[in-house]
C-alpha atoms as a PDB file:
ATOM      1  CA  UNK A   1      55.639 -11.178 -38.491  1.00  0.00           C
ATOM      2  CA  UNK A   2      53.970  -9.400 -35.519  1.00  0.00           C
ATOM      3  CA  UNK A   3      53.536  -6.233 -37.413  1.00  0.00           C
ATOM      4  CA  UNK A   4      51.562  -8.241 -40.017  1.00  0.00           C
ATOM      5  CA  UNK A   5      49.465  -9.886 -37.511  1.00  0.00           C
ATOM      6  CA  UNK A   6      48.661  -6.527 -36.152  1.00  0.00           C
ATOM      7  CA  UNK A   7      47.883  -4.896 -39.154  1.00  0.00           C
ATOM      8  CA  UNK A   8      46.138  -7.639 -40.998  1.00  0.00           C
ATOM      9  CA  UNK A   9      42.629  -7.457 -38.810  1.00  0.00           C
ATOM     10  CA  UNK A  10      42.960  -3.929 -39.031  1.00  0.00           C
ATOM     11  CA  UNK A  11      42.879  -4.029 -43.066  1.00  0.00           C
ATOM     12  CA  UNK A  12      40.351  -6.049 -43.149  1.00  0.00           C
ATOM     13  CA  UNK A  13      38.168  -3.459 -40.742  1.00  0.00           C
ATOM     14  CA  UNK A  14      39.043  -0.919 -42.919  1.00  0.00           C
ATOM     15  CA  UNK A  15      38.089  -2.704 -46.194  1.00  0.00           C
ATOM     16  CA  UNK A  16      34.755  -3.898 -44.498  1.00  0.00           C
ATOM     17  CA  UNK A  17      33.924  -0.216 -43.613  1.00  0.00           C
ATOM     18  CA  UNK A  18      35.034   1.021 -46.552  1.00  0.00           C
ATOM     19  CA  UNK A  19      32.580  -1.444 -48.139  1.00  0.00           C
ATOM     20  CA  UNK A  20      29.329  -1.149 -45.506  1.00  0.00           C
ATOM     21  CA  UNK A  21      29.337   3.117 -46.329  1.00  0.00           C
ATOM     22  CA  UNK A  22      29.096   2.028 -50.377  1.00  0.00           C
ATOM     23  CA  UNK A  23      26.379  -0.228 -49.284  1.00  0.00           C
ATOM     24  CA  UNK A  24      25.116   2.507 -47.167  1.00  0.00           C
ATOM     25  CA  UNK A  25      24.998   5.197 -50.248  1.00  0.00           C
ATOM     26  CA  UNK A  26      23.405   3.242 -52.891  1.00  0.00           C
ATOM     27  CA  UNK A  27      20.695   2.139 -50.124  1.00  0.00           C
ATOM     28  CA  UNK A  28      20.031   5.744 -49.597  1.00  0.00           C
ATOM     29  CA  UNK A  29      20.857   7.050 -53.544  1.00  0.00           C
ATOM     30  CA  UNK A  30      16.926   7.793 -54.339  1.00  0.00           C
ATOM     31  CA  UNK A  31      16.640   9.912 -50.769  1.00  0.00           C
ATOM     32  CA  UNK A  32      19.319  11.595 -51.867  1.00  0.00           C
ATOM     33  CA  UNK A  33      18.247  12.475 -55.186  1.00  0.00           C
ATOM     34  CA  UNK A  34      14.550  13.377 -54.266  1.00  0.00           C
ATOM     35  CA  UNK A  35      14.720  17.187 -53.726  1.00  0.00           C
ATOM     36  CA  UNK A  36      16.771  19.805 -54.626  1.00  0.00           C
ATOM     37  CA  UNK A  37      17.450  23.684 -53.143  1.00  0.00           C
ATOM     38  CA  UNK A  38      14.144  24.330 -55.411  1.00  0.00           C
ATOM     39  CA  UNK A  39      12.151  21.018 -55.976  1.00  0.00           C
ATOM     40  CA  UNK A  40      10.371  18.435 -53.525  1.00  0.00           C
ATOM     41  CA  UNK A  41       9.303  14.750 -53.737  1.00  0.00           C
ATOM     42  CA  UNK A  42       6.374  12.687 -53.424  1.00  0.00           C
ATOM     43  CA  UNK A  43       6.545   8.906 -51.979  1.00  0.00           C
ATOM     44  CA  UNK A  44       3.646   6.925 -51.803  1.00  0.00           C
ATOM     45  CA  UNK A  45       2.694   3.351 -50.818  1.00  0.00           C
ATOM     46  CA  UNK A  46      -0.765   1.793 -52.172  1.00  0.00           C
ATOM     47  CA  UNK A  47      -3.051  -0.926 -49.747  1.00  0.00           C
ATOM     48  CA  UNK A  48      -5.468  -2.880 -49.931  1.00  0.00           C
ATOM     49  CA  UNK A  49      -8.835  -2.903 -47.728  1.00  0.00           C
ATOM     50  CA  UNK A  50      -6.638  -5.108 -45.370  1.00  0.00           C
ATOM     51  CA  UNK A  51      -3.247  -3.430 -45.545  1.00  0.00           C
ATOM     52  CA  UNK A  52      -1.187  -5.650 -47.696  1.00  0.00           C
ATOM     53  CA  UNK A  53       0.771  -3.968 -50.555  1.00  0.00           C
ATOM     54  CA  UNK A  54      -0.815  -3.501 -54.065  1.00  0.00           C
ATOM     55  CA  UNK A  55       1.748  -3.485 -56.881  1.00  0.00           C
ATOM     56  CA  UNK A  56       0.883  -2.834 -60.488  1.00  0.00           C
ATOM     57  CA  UNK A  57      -1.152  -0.287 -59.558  1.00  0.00           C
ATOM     58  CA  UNK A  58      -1.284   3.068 -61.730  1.00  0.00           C
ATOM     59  CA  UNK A  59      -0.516   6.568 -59.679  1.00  0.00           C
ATOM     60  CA  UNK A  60      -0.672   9.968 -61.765  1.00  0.00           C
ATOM     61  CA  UNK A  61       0.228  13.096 -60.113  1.00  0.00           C
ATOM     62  CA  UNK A  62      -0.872  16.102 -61.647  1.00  0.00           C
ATOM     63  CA  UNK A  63      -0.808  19.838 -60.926  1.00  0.00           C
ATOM     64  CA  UNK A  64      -4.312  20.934 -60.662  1.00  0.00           C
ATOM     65  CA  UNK A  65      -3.346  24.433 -61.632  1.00  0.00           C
ATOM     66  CA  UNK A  66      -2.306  21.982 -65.150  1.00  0.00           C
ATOM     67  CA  UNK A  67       0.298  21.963 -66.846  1.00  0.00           C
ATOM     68  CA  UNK A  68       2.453  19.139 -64.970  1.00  0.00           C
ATOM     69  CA  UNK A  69       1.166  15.074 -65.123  1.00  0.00           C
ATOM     70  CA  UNK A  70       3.520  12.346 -64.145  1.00  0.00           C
ATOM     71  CA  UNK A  71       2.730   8.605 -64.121  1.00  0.00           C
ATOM     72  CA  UNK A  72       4.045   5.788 -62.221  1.00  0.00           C
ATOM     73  CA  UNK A  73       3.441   2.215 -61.383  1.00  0.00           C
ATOM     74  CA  UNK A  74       3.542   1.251 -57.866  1.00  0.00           C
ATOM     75  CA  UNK A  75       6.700  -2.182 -57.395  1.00  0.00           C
ATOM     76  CA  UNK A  76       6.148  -5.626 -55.365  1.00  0.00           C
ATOM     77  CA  UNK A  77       6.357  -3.443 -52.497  1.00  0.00           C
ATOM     78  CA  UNK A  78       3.162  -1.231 -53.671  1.00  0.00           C
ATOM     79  CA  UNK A  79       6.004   1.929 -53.981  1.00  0.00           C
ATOM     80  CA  UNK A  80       5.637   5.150 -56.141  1.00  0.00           C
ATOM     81  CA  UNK A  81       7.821   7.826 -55.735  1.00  0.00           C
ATOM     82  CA  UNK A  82       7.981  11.082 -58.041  1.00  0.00           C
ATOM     83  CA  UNK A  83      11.305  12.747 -57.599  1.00  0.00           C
ATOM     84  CA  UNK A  84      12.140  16.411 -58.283  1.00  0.00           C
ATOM     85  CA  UNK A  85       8.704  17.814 -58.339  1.00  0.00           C
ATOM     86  CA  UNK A  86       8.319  21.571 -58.374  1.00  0.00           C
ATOM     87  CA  UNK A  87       6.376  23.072 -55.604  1.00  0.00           C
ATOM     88  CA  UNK A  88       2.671  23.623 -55.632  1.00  0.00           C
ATOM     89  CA  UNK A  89      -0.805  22.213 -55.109  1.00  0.00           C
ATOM     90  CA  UNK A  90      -1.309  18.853 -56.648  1.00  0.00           C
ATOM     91  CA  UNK A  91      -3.585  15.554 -57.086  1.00  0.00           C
ATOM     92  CA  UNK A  92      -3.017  11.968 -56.860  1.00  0.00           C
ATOM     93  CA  UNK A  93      -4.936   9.664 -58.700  1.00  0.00           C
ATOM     94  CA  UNK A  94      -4.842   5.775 -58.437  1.00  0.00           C
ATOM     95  CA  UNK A  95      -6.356   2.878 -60.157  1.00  0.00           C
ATOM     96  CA  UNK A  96      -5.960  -0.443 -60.745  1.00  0.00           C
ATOM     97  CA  UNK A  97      -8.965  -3.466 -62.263  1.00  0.00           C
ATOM     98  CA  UNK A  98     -11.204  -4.662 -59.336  1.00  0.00           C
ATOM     99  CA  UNK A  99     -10.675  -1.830 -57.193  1.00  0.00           C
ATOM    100  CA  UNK A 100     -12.517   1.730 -57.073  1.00  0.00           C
ATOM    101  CA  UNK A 101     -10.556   4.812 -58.270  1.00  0.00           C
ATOM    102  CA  UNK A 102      -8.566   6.590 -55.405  1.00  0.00           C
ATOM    103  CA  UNK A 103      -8.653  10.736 -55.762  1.00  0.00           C
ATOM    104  CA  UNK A 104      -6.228  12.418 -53.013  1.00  0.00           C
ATOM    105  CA  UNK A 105      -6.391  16.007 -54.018  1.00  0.00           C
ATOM    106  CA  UNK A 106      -4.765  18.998 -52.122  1.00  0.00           C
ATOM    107  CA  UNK A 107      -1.320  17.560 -52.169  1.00  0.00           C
ATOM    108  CA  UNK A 108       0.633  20.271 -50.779  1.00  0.00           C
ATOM    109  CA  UNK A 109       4.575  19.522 -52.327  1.00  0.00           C
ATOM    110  CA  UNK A 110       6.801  21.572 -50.114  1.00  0.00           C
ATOM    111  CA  UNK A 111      10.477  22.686 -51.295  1.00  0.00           C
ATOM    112  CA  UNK A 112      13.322  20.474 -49.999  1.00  0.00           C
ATOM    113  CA  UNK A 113      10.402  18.403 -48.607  1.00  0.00           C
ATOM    114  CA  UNK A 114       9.878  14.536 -49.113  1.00  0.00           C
ATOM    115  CA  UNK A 115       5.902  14.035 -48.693  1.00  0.00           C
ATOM    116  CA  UNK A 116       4.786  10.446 -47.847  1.00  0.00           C
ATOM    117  CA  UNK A 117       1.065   9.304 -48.623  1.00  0.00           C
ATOM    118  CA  UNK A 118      -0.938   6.385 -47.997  1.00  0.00           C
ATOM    119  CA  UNK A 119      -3.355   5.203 -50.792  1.00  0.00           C
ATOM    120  CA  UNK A 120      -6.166   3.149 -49.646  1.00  0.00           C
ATOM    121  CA  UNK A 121      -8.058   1.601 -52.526  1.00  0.00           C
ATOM    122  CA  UNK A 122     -11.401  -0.492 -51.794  1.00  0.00           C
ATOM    123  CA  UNK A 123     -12.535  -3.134 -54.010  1.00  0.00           C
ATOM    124  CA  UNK A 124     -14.581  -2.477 -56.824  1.00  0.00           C
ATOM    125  CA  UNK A 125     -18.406  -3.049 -56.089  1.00  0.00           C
ATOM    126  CA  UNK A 126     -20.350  -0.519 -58.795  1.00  0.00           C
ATOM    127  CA  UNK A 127     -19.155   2.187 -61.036  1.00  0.00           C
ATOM    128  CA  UNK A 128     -17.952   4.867 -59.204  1.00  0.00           C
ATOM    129  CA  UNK A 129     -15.341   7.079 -57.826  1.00  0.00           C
ATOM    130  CA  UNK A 130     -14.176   7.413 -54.069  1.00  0.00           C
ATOM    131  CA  UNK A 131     -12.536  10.552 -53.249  1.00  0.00           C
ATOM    132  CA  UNK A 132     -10.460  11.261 -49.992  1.00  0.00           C
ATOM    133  CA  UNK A 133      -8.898  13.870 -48.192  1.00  0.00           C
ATOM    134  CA  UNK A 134      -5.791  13.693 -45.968  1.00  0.00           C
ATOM    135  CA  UNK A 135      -3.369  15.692 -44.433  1.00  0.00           C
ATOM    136  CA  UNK A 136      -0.399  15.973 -44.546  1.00  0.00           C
ATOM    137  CA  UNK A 137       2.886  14.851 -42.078  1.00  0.00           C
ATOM    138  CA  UNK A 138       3.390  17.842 -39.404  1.00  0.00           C
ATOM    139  CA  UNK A 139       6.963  16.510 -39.322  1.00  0.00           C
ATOM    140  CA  UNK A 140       9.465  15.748 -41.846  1.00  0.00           C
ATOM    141  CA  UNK A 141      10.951  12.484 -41.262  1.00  0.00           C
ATOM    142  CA  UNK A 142      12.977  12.005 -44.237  1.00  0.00           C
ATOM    143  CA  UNK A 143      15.004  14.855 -42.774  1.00  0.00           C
ATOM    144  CA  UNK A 144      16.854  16.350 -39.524  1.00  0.00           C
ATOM    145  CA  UNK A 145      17.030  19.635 -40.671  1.00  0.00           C
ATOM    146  CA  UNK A 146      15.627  22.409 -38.723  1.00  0.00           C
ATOM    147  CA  UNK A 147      13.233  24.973 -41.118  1.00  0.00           C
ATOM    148  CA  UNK A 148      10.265  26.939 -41.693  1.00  0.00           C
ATOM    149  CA  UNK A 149       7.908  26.842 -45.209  1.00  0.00           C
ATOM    150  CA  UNK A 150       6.284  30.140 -45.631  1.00  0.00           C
ATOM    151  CA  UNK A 151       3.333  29.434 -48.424  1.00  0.00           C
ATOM    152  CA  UNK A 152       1.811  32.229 -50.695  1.00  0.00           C
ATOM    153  CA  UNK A 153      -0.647  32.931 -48.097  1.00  0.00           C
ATOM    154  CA  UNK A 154       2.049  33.558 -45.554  1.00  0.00           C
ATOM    155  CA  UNK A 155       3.324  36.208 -48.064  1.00  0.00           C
ATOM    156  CA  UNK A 156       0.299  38.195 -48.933  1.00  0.00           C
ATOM    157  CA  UNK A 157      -1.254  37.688 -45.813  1.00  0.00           C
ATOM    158  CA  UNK A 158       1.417  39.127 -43.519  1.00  0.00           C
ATOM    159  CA  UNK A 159       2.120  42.701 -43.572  1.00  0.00           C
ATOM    160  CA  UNK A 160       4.986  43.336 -45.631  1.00  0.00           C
ATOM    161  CA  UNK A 161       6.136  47.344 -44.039  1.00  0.00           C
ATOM    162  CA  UNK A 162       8.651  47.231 -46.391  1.00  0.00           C
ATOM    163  CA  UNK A 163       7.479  44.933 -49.300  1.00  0.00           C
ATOM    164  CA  UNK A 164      10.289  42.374 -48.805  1.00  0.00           C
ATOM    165  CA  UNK A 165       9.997  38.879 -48.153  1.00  0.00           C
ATOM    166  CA  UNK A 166      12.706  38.962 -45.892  1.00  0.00           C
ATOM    167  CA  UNK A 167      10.994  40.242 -43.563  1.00  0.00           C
ATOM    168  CA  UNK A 168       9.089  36.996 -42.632  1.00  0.00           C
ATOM    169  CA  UNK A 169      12.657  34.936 -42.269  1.00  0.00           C
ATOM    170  CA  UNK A 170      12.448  37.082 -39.043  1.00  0.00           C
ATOM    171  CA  UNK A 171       9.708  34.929 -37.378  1.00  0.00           C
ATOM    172  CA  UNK A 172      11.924  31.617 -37.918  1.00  0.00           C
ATOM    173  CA  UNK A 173      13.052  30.133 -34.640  1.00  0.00           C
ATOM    174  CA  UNK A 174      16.996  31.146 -34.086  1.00  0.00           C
ATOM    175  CA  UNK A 175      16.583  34.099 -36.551  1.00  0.00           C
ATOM    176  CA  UNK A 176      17.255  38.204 -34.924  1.00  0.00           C
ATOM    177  CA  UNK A 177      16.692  40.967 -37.486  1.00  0.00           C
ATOM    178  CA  UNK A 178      17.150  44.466 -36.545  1.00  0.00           C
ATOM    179  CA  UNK A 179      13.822  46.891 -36.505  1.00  0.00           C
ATOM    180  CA  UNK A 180      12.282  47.414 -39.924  1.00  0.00           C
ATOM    181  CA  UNK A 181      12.500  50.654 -41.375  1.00  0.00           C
ATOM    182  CA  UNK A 182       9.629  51.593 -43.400  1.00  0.00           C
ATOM    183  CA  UNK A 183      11.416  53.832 -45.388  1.00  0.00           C
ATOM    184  CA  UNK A 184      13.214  51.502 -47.035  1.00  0.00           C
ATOM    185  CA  UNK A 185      10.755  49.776 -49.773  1.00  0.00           C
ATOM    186  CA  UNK A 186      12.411  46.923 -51.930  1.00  0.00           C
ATOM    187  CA  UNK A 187      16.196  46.004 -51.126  1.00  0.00           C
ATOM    188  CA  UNK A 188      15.771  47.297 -47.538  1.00  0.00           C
ATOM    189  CA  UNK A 189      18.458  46.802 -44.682  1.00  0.00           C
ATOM    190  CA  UNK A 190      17.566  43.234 -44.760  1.00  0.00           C
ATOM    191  CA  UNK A 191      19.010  42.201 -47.686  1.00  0.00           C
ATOM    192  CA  UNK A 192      22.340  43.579 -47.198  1.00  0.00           C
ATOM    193  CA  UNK A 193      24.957  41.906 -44.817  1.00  0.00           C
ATOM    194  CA  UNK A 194      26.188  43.926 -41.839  1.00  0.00           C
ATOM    195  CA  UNK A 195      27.030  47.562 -42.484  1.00  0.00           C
ATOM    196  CA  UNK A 196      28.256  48.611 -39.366  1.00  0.00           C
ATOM    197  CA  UNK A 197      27.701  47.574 -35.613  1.00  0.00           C
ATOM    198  CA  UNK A 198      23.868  48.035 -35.968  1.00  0.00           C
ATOM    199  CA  UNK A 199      21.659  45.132 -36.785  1.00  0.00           C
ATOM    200  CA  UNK A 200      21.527  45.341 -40.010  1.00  0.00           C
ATOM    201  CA  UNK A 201      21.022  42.092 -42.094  1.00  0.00           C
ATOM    202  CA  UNK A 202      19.644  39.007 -40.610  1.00  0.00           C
ATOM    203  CA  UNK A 203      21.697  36.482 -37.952  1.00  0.00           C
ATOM    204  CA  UNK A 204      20.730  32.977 -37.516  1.00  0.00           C
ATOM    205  CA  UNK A 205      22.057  31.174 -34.336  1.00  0.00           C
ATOM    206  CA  UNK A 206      25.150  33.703 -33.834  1.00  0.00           C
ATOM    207  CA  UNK A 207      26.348  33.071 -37.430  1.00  0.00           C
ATOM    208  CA  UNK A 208      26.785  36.401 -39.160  1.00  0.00           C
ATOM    209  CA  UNK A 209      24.676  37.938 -41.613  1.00  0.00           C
ATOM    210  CA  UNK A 210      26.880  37.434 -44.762  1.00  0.00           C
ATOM    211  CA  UNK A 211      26.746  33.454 -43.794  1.00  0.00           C
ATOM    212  CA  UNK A 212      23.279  33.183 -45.213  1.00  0.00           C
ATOM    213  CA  UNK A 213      22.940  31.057 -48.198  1.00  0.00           C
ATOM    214  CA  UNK A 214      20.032  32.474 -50.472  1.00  0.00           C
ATOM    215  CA  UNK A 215      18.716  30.578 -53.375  1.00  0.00           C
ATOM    216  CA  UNK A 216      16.080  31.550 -55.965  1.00  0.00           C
ATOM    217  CA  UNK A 217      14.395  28.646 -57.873  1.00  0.00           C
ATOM    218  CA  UNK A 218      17.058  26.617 -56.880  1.00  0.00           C
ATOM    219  CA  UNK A 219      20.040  29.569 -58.427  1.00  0.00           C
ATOM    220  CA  UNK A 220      22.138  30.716 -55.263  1.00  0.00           C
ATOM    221  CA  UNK A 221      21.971  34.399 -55.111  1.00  0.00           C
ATOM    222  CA  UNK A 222      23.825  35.380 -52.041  1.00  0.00           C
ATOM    223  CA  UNK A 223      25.854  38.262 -51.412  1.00  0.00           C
ATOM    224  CA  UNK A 224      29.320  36.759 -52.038  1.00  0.00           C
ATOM    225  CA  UNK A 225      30.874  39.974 -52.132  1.00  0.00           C
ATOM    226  CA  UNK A 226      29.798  40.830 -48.587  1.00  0.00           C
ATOM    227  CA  UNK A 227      30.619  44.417 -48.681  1.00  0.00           C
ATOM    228  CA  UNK A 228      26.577  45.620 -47.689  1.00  0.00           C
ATOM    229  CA  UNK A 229      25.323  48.554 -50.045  1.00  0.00           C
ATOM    230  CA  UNK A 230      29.269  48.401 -52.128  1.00  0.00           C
ATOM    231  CA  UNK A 231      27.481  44.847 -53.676  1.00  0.00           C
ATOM    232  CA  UNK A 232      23.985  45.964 -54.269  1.00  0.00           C
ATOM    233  CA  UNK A 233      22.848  42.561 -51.184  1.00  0.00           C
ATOM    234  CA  UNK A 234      20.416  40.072 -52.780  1.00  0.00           C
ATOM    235  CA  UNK A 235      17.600  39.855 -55.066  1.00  0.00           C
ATOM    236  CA  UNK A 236      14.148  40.766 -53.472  1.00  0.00           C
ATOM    237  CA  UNK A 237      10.891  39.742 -56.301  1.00  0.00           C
ATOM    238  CA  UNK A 238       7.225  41.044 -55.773  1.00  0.00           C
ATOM    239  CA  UNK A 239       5.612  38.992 -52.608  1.00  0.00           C
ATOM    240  CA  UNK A 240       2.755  38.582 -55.103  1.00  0.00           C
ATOM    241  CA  UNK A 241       5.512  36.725 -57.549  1.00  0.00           C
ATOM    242  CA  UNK A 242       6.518  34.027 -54.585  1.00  0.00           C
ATOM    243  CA  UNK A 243       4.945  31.077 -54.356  1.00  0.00           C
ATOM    244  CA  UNK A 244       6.431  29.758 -51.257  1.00  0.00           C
ATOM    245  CA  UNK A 245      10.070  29.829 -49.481  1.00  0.00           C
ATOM    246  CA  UNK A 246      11.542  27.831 -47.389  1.00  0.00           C
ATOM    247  CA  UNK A 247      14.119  28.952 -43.841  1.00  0.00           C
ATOM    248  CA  UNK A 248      16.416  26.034 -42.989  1.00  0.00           C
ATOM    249  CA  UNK A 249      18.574  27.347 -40.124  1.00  0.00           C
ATOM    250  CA  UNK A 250      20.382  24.226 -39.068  1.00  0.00           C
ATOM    251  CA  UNK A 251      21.393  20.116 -39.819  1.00  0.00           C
ATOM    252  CA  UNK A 252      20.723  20.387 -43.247  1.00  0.00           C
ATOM    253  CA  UNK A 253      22.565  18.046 -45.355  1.00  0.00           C
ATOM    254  CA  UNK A 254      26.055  18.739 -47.277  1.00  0.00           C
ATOM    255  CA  UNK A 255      24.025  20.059 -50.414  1.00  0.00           C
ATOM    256  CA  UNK A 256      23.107  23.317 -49.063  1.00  0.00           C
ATOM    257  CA  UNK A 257      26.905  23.626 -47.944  1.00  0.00           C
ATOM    258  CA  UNK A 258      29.033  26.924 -48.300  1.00  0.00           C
ATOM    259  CA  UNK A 259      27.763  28.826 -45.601  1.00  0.00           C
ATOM    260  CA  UNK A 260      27.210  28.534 -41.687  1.00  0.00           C
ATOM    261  CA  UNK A 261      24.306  30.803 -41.799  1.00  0.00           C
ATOM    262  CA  UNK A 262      20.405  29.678 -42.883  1.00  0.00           C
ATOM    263  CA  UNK A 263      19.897  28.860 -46.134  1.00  0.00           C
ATOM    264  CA  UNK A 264      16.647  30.381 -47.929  1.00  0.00           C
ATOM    265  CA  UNK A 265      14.798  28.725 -50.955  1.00  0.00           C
ATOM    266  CA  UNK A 266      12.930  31.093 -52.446  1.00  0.00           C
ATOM    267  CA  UNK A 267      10.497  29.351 -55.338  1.00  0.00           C
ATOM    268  CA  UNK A 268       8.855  31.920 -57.910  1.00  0.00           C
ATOM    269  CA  UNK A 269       5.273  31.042 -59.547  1.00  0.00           C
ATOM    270  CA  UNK A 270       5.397  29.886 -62.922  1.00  0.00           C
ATOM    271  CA  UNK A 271       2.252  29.649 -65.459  1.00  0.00           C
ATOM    272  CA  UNK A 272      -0.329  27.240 -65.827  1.00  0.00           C
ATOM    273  CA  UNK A 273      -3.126  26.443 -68.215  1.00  0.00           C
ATOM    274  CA  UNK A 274      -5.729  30.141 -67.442  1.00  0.00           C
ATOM    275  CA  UNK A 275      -4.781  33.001 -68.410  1.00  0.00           C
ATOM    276  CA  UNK A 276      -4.597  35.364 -64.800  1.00  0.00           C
ATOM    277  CA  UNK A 277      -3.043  38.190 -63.489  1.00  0.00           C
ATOM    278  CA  UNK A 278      -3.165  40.934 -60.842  1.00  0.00           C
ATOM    279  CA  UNK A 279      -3.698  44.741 -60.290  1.00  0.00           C
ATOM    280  CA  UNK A 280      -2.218  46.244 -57.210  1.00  0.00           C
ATOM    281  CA  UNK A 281      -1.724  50.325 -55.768  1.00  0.00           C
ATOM    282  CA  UNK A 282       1.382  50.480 -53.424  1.00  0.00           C
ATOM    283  CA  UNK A 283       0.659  53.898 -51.863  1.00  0.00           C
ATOM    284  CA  UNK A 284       2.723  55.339 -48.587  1.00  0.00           C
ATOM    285  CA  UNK A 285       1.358  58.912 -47.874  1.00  0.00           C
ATOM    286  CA  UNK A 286       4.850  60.132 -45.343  1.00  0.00           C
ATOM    287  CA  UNK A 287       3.398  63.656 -44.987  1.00  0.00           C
ATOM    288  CA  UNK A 288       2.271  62.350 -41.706  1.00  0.00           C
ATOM    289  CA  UNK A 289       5.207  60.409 -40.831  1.00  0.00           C
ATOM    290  CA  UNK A 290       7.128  61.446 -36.998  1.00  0.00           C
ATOM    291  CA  UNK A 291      10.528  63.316 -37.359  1.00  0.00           C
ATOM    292  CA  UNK A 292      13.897  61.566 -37.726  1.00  0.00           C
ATOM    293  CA  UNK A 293      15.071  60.668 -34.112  1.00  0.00           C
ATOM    294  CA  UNK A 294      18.415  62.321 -34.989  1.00  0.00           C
ATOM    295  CA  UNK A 295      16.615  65.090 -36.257  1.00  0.00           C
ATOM    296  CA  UNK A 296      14.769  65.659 -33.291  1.00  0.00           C
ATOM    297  CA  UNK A 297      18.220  65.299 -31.515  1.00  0.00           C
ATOM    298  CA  UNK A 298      19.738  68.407 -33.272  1.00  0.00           C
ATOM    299  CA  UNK A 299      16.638  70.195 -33.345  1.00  0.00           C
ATOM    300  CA  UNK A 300      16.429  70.078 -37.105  1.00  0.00           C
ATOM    301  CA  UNK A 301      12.783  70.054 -38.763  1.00  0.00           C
ATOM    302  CA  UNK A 302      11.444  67.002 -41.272  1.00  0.00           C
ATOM    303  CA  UNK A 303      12.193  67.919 -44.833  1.00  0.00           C
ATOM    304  CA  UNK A 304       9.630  68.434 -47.289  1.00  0.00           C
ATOM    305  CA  UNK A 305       9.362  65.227 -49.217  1.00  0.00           C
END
């Protein structure tokens, strides 16, 4: 009879945990499910000139490269959220009768990123439209996780010695990367986990460099195999083919799981409603390049390249 007695608050502890984290998960089921490794999200909440709620009021979000529109209408709580929403550049628009047409363009969507807006709409007074610019959150609150976005202007605009993204993943706080060798155009030492006691690869808070996680458009590409130039390292696409990437190095959540290193989302451009393109010349002229340290070291000349 004691045993019972002692057991049967416990049970009932257990059950009412068991029952608050179910609670708990459907609460938080739409955070959950509003980015992926390669997509963001966009939640919004519409007001009136006063600050109360507006609900029933119509929210498109469009690319303004084109060819991506969704459509939502804001709840009782004046709510809209777009889930899964590739990365990029896009526009809000907002209307509803009796009030003036909202325009928020320059809605920056961020990989991995949950992007909350404020809609202001005024009341209607004459025909026209109102157009407003805001910027965005400089820190992600739907999210603990330590990271760094580099956008497409990070990518061209940073010298690239050896024309690999990787590179940049260098200039995240907690990352080391060795020396970059500009001899090495493409896969570079970079992309390879460690090959010997150098620095090759990159290290993110101690981990080692076969811990990284790397993911492009939301496919994991890492080097399982971890055996450096024996598995060929990871995928490296023209920096004028990434549209952004993002560097999470630490308390990111269990989908990004498998590794101990950072995890890099790298998101690819896709097409859009112009035709466009670009010309480039990648020339390296070495015949001016310095000697090989080692060959300096044995006193053996540069070869002829």
């Amino acid at each position: 009879m004691c045993c019972f007695s002692v057991l049967g608050p416990w049970r009932s502890c257990l059950i009412g945990a068991w029952l608050g984290l179910i609670a708990i998960s459907f609460a938080l089921a739409d955070q959950l499910c509003a980015q992926t490794a390669s997509t963001g999200a966009v939640a919004a909440v519409v007001l009136d000139p006063l600050g109360a709620v507006l609900p029933g009021v119509i929210v498109r979000l469009s690319k303004e490269s084109g060819g991506e529109t969704r459509s939502a209408t804001s709840d009782e709580g004046g709510r809209v959220v777009f889930l899964l929403v590739r990365p990029g550049v896009y526009k809000l628009d907002a209307e509803r009768l009796d009030f003036e047409p909202l325009i928020l363009p320059d809605i920056h969507v961020t990989v991995t990123e949950t992007l909350r807006v404020e809609l202001h709409l005024q009341v209607a007074t004459r025909h026209e439209r109102a157009e407003s610019v805001s910027d965005a959150l400089m820190v992600e609150i739907d999210s603990s996780a330590l990271g760094r976005d580099v956008s497409e202007r990070g990518v061209s605009g940073l010298p690239l010695v050896t024309r690999n993204f990787t590179q940049i993943v260098g200039l995240s706080p907690g990352v080391a990367v060795g020396v970059m060798n500009a001899g090495e155009l493409g896969l570079g030492g970079t992309a390879l986990s460690q090959i010997a006691k150098s620095n090759d690869g990159i290290y993110v808070h101690g981990a080692r460099s076969y811990d990284n996680n790397f993911e492009l458009d939301g496919i994991s590409v890492s080097d399982v195999q971890g055996s450096a130039s024996g598995s060929g390292g990871i995928p490296i696409p023209n920096p004028d083919t990434i549209e952004e990437f993002k560097v999470q190095t630490g308390l990111y959540d269990a989908a990004f799981g498998r590794y101990a290193g950072a995890n890099i989302s790298v998101i690819t451009k896709t097409g859009s409603n112009e035709y466009h393109g670009t010309v480039f010349e990648f020339l390296r002229n070495n015949l001016l390049n310095a000697n090989d340290f080692f060959l300096n070291e044995t006193h053996r000349q540069r070869p002829d390249l």
